[in-house]
Protein backbone atom coordinates (compact mmCIF):
# COMPACT_ATOMS: atom_id res chain seq x y z
CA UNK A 1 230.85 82.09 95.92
CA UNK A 2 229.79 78.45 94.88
CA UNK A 3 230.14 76.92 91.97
CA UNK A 4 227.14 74.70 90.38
CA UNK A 5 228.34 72.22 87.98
CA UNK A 6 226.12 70.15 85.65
CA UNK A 7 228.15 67.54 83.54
CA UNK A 8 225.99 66.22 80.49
CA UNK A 9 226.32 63.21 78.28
CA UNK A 10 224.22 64.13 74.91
CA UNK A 11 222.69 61.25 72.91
CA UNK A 12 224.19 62.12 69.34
CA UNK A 13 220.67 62.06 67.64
CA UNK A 14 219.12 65.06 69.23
CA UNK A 15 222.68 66.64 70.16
CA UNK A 16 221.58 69.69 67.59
CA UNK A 17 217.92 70.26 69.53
CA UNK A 18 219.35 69.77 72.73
CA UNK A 19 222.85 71.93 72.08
CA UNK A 20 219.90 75.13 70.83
CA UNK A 21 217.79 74.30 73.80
CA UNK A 22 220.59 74.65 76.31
CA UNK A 23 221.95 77.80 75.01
CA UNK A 24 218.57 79.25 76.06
CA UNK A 25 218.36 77.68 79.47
CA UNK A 26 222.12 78.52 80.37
CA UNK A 27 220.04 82.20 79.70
CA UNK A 28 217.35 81.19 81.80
CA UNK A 29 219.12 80.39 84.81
CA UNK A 30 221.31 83.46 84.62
CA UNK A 31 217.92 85.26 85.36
CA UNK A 32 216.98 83.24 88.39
CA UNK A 33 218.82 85.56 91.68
CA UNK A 34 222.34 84.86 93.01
CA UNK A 35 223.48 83.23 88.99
CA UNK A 36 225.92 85.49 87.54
CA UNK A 37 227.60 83.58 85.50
CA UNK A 38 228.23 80.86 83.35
CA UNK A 39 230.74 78.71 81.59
CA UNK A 40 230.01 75.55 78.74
CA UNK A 41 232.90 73.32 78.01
CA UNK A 42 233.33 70.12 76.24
CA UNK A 43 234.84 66.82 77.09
CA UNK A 44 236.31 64.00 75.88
CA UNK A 45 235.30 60.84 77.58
CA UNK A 46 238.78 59.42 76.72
CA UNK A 47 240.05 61.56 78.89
CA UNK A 48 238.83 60.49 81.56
CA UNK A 49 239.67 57.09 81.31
CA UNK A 50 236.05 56.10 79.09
CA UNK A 51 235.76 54.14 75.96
CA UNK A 52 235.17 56.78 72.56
CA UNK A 53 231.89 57.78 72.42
CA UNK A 54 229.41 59.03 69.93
CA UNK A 55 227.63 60.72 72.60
CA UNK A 56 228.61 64.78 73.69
CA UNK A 57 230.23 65.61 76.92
CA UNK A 58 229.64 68.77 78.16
CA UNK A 59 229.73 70.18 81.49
CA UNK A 60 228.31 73.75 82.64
CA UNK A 61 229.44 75.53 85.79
CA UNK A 62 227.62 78.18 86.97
CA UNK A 63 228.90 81.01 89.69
CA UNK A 64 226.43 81.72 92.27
CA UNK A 65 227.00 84.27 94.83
CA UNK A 66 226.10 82.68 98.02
CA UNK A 67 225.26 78.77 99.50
CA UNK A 68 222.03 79.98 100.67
CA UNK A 69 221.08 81.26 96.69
CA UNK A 70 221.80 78.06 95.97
CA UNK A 71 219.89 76.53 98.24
CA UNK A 72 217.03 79.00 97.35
CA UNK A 73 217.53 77.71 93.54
CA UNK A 74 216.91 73.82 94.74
CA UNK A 75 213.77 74.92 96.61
CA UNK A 76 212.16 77.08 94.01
CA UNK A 77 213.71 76.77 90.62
CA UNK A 78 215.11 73.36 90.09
CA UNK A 79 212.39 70.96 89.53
CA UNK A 80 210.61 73.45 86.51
CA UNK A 81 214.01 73.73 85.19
CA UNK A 82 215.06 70.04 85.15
CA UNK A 83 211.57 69.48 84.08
CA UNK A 84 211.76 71.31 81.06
CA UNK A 85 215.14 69.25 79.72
CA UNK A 86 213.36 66.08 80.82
CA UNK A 87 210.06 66.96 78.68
CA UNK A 88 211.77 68.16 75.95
CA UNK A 89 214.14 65.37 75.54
CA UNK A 90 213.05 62.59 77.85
CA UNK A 91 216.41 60.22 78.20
CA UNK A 92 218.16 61.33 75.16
CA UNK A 93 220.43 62.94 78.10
CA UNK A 94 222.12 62.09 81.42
CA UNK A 95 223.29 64.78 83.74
CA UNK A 96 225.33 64.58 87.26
CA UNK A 97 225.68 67.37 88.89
CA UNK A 98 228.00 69.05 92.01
CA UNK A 99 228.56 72.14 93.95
CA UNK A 100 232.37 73.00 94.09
CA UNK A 101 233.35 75.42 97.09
CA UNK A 102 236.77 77.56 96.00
CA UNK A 103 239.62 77.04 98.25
CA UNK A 104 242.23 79.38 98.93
CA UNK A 105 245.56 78.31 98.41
CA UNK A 106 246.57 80.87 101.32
CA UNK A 107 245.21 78.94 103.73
CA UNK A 108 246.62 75.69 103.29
CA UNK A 109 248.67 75.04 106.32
CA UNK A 110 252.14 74.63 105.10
């Protein structure tokens, strides 16, 4: 398992619009294959070390089973679903994103 993980910084205008249209994407990419699941939190910039904001901080991780569905996802799926957010919303949004690889705590050498 991989973990995809989109962090988002929300212009406060369109935070509504943009807060309805991700609830339907996070849908979305739960149909595209190896996506099983998702989580949505939200952050506060001051705690990680940023000035207040007006802005919302979210981030989304996503399961996915394998590396190579991943991969599959970047070839096929991620420009048309990137797309969409920038159409709908232009730069009223910035996202980063990573892919986070679970460790086992077993096999740390001691």
């Amino acid at each position: 398992m991989v973990v995809y993980e989109v962090n988002l910084v929300v212009d406060a205008a369109i935070v509504g619009d943009y807060e309805r249209w991700m609830a339907a994407h996070i849908k979305e990419m739960l149909q595209i294959p190896g996506f099983f699941r998702a989580r949505w939190y939200g952050r506060n910039p001051q705690d990680e070390g940023d000035a207040p904001s007006s802005d919302t901080h979210w981030t989304i991780q996503y399961d996915v089973y394998t590396r190579d569905d991943l991969n599959r996802y970047f070839r096929e799926d991620a420009a048309r679903m990137r797309g969409d957010g920038v159409a709908r919303f232009g730069d009223g949004f910035r996202a980063s994103r990573r892919i986070l690889v679970p460790r086992s705590l077993e096999a740390t050498p001691a």
